[in-house]
N, C-alpha and C. Protein backbone atom coordinates (compact mmCIF):
# COMPACT_ATOMS: atom_id res chain seq x y z
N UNK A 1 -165.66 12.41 -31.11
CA UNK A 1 -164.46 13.09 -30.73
C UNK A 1 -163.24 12.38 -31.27
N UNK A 2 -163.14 11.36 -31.30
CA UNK A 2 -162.04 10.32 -31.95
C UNK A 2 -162.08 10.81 -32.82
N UNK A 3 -163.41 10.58 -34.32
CA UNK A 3 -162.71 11.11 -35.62
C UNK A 3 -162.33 12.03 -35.51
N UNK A 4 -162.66 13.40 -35.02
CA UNK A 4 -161.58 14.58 -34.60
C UNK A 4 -160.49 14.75 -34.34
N UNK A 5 -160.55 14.11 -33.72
CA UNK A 5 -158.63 13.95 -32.96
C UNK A 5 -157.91 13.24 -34.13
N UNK A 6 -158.51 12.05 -34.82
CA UNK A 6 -158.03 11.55 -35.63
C UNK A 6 -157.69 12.45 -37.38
N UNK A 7 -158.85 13.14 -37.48
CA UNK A 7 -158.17 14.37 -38.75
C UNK A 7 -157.77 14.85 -38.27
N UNK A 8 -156.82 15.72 -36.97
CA UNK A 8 -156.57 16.77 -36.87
C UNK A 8 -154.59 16.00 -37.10
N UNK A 9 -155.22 14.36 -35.87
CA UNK A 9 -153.22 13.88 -36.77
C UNK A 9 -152.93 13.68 -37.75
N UNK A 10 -154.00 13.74 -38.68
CA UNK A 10 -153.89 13.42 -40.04
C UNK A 10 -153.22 14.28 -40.71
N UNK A 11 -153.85 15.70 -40.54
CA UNK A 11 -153.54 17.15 -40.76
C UNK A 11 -151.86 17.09 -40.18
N UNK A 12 -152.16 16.78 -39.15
CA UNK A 12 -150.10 17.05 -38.59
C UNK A 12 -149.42 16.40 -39.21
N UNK A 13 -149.84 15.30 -39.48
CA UNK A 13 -148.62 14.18 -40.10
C UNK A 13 -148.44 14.65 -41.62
N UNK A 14 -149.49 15.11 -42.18
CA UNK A 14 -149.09 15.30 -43.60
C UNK A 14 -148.63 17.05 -43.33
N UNK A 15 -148.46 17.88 -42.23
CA UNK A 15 -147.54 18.95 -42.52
C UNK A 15 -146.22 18.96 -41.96
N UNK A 16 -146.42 18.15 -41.11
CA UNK A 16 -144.80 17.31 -40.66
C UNK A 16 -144.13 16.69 -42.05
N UNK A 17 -145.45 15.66 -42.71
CA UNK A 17 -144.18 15.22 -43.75
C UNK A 17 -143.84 16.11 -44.99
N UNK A 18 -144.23 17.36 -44.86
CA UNK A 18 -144.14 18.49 -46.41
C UNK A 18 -143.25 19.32 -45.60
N UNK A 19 -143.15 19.46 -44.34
CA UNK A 19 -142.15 19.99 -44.05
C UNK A 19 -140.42 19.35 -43.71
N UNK A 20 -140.68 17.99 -43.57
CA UNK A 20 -139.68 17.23 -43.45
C UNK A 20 -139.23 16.97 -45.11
N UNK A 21 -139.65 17.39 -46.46
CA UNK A 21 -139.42 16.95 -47.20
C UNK A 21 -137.93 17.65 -47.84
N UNK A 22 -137.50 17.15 -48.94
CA UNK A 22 -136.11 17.61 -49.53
C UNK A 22 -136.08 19.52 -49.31
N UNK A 23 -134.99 20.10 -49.39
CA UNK A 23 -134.71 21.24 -48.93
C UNK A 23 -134.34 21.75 -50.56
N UNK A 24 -135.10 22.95 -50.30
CA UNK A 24 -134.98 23.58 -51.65
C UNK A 24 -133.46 23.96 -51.99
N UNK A 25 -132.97 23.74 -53.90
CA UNK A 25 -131.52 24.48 -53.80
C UNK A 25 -131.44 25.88 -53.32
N UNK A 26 -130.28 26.03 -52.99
CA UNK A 26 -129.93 27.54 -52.92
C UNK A 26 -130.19 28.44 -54.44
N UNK A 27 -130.35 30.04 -53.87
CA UNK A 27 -130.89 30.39 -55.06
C UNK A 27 -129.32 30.76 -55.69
N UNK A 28 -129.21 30.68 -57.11
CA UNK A 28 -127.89 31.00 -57.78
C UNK A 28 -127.07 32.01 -57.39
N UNK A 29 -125.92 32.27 -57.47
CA UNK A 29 -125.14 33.31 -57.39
C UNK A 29 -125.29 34.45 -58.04
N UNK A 30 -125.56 35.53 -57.82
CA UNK A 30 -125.76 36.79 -58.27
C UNK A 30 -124.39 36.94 -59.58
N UNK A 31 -124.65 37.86 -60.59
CA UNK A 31 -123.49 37.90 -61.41
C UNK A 31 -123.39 39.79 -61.35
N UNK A 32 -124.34 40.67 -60.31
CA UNK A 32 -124.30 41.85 -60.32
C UNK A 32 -123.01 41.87 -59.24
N UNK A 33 -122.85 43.10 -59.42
CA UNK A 33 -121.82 43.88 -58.34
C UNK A 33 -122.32 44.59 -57.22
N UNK A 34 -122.27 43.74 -56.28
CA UNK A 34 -122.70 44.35 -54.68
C UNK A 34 -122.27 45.82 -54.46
N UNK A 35 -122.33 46.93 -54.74
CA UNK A 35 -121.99 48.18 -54.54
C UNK A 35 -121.45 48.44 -52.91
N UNK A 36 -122.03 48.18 -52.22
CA UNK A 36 -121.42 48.20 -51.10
C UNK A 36 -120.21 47.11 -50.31
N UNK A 37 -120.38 45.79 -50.93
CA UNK A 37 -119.19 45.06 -51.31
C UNK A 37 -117.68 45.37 -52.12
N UNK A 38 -117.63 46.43 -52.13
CA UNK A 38 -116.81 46.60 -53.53
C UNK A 38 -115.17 46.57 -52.54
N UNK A 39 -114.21 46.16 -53.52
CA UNK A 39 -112.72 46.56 -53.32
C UNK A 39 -112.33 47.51 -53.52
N UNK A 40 -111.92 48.39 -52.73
CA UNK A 40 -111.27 49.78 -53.10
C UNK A 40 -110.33 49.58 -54.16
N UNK A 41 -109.23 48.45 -54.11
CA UNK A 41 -108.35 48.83 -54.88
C UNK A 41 -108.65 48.57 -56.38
N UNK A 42 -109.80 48.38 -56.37
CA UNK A 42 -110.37 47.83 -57.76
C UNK A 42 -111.97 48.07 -57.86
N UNK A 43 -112.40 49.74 -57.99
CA UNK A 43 -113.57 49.96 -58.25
C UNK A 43 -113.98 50.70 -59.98
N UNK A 44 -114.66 50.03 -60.01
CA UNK A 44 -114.91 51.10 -61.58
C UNK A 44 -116.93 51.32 -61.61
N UNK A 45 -117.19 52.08 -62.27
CA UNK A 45 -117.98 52.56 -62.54
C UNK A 45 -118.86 51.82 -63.36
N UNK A 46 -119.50 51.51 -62.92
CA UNK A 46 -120.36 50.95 -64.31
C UNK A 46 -121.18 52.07 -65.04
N UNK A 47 -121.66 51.64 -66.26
CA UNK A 47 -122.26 52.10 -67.21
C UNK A 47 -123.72 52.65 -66.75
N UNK A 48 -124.32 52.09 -65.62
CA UNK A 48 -125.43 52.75 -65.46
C UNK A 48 -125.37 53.53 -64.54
N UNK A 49 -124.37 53.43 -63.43
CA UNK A 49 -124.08 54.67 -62.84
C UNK A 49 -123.80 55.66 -63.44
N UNK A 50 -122.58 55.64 -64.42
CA UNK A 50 -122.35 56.86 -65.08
C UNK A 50 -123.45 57.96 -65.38
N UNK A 51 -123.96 56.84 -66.04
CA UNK A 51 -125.44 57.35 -66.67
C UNK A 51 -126.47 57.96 -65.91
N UNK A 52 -126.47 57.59 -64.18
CA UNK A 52 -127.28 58.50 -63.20
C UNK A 52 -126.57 59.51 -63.06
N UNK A 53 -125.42 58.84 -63.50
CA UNK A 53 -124.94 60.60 -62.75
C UNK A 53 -124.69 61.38 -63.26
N UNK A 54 -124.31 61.33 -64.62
CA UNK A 54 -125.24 62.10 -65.91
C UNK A 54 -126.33 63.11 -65.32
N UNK A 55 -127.59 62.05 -65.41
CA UNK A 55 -128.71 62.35 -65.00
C UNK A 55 -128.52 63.66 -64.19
N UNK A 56 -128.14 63.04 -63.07
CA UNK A 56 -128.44 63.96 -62.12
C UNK A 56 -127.32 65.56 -62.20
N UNK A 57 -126.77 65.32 -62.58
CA UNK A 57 -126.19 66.17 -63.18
C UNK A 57 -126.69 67.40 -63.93
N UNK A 58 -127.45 67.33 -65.20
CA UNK A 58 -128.24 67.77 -65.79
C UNK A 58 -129.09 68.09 -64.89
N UNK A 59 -129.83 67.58 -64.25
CA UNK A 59 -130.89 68.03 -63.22
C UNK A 59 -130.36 68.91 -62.87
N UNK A 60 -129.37 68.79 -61.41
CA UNK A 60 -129.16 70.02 -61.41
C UNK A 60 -128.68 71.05 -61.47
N UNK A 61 -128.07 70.71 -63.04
CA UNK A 61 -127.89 72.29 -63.47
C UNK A 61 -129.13 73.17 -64.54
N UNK A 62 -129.60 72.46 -64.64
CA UNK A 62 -131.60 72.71 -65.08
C UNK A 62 -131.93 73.29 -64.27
N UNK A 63 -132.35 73.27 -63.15
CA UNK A 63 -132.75 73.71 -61.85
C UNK A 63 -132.11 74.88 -61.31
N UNK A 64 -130.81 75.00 -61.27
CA UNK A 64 -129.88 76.15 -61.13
C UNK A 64 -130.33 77.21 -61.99
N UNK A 65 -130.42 76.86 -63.37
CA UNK A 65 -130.54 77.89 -64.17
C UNK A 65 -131.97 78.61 -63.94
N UNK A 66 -132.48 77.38 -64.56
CA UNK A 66 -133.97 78.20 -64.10
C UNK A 66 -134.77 78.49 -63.13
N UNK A 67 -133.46 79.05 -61.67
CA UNK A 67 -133.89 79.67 -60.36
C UNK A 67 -132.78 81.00 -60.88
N UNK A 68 -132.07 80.71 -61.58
CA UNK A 68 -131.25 81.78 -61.76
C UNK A 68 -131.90 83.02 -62.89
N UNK A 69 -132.63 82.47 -63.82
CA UNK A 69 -133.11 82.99 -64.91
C UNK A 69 -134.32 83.74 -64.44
N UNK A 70 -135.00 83.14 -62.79
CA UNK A 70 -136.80 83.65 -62.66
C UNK A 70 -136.41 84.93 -61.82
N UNK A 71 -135.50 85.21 -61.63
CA UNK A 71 -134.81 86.79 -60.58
C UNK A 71 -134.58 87.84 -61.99
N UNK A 72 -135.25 88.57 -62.04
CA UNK A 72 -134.59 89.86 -63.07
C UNK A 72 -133.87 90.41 -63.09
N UNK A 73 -133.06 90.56 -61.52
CA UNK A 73 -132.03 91.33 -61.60
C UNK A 73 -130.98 90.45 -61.95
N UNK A 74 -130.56 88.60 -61.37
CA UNK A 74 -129.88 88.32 -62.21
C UNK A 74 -129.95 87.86 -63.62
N UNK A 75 -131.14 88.10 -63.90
CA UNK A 75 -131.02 87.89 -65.22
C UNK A 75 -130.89 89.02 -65.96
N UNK A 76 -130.78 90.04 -65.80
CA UNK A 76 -130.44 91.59 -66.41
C UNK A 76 -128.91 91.41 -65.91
N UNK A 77 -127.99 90.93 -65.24
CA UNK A 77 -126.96 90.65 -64.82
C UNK A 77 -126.24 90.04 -66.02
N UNK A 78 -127.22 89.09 -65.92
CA UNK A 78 -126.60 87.85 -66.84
C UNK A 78 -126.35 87.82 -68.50
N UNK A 79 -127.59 88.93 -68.50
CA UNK A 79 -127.44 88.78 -70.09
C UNK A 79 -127.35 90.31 -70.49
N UNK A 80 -126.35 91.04 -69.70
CA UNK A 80 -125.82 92.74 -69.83
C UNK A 80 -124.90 92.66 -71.10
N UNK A 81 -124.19 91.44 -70.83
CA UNK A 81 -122.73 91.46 -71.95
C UNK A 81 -123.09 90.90 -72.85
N UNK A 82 -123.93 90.30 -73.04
CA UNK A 82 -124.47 90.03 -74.65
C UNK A 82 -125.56 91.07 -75.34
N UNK A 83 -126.01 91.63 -74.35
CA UNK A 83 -126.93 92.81 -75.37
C UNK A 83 -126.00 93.98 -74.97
N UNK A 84 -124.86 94.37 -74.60
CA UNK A 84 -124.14 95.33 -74.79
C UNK A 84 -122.82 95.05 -76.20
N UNK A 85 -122.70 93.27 -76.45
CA UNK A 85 -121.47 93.17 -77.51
C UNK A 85 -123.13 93.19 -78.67
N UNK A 86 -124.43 92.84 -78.64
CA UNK A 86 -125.33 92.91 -80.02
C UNK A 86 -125.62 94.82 -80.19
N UNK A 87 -125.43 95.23 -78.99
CA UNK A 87 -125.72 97.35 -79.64
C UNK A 87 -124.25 97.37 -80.15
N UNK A 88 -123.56 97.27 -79.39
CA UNK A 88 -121.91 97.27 -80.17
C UNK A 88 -121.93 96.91 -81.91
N UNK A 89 -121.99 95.63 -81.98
CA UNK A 89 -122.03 95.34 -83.36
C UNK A 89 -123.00 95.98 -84.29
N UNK A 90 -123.96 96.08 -84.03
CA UNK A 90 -125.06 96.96 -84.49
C UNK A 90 -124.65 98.39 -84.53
N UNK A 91 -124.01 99.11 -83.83
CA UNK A 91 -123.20 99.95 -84.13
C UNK A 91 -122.20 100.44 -84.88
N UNK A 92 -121.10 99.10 -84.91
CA UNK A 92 -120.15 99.32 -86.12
C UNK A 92 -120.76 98.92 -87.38
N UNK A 93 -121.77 98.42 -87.31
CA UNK A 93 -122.51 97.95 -88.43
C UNK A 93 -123.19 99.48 -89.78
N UNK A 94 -123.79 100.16 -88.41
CA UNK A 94 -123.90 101.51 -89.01
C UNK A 94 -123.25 102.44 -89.47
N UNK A 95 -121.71 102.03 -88.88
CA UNK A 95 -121.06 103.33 -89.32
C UNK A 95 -120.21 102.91 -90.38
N UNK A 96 -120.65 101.52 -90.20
CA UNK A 96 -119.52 100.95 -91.32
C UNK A 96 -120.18 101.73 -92.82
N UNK A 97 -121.74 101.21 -92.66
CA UNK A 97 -122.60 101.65 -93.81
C UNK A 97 -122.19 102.98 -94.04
N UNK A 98 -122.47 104.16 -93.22
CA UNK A 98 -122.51 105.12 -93.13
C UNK A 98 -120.82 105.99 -93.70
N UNK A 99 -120.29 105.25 -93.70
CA UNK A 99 -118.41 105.42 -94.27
C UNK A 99 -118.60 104.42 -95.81
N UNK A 100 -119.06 103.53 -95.98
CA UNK A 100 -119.09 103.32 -97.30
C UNK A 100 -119.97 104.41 -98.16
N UNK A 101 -121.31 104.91 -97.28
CA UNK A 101 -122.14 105.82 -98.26
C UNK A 101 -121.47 107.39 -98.48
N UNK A 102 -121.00 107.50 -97.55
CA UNK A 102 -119.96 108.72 -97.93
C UNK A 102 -119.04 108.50 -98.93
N UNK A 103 -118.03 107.55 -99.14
CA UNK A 103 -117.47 106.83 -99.52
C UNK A 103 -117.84 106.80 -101.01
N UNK A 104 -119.62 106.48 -101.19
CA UNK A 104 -119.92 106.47 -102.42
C UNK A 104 -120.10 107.99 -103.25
N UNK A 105 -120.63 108.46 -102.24
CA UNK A 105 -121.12 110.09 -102.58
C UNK A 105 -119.77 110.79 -103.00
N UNK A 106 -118.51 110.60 -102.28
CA UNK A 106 -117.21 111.02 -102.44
C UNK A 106 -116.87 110.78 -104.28
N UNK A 107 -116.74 109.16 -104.19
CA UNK A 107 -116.66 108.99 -105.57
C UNK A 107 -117.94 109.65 -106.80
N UNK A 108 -119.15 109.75 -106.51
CA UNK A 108 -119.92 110.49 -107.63
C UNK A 108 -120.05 111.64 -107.77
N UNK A 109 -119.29 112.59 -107.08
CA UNK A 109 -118.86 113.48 -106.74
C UNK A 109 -117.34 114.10 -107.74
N UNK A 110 -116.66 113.04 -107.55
CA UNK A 110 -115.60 112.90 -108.50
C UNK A 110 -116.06 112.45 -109.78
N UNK A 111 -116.45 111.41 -110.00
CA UNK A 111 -116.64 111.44 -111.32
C UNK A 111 -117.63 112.25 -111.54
N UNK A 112 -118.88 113.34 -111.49
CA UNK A 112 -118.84 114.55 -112.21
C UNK A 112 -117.96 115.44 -112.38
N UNK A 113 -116.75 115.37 -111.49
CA UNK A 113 -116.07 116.55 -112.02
C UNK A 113 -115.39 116.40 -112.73
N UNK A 114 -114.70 114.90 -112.91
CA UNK A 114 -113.53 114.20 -114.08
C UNK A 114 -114.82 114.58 -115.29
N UNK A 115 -115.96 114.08 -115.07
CA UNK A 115 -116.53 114.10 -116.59
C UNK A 115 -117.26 115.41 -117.26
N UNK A 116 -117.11 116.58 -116.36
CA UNK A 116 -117.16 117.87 -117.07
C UNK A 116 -115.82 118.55 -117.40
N UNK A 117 -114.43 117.97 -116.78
CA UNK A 117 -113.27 118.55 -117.51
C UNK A 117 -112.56 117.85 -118.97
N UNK A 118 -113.54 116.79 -118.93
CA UNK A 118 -113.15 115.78 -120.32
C UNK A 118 -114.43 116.01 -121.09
N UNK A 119 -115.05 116.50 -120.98
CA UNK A 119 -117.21 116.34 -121.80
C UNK A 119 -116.36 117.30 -123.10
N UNK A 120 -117.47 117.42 -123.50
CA UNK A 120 -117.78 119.11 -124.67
C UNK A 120 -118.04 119.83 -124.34
């Protein structure tokens, strides 16, 4: 029983003396910006915030759209005025043709008749 008692102070004394030993340094000073620390009268943005919020940004207007785009009716909403200005143009497109080909027929029209009052 002695040697027992005797490792077990053995055991104490050597965690008494690792715990009595020099005290670790402090860990260094941070060189980030505590976000919730901050000075009002002097906050700026950093570069990687911006950049989330960017992010998130894009998100959600990604998300917007393509809840907006999966409904047919607003999407027959949405895209009325662009396939009503593409029949439009497509329209003056035709008649534009359709006024030059008259246009042409007018003139060959004329010149047969200039060139049977000048022929032999």
């Amino acid at each position: 029983m002695t040697t027992t008692l005797r490792k077990s102070q053995a055991v104490w004394a050597t965690i008494v003396a690792v715990d009595a030993g020099p005290t670790p340094p402090p860990p260094p000073q941070s060189t980030t910006v505590d976000i919730n620390n901050r000075d009002s009268t002097h906050s700026t943005w950093t570069r990687e915030e911006i950049i989330t919020l960017v992010g998130v940004f894009v998100a959600v207007i990604g998300l917007l759209i393509t809840l907006a785009l999966s409904s047919p009716t607003l999407r027959h909403l949405l895209c009325s005025p662009y396939k009503y200005y593409a029949q439009r143009k497509r329209e003056r497109a035709r008649l534009q043709l359709r006024r030059r080909y008259e246009e042409w027929l007018a003139f060959q029209e004329w010149m047969e008749m200039s060139n049977g009052r000048h022929g032999p």
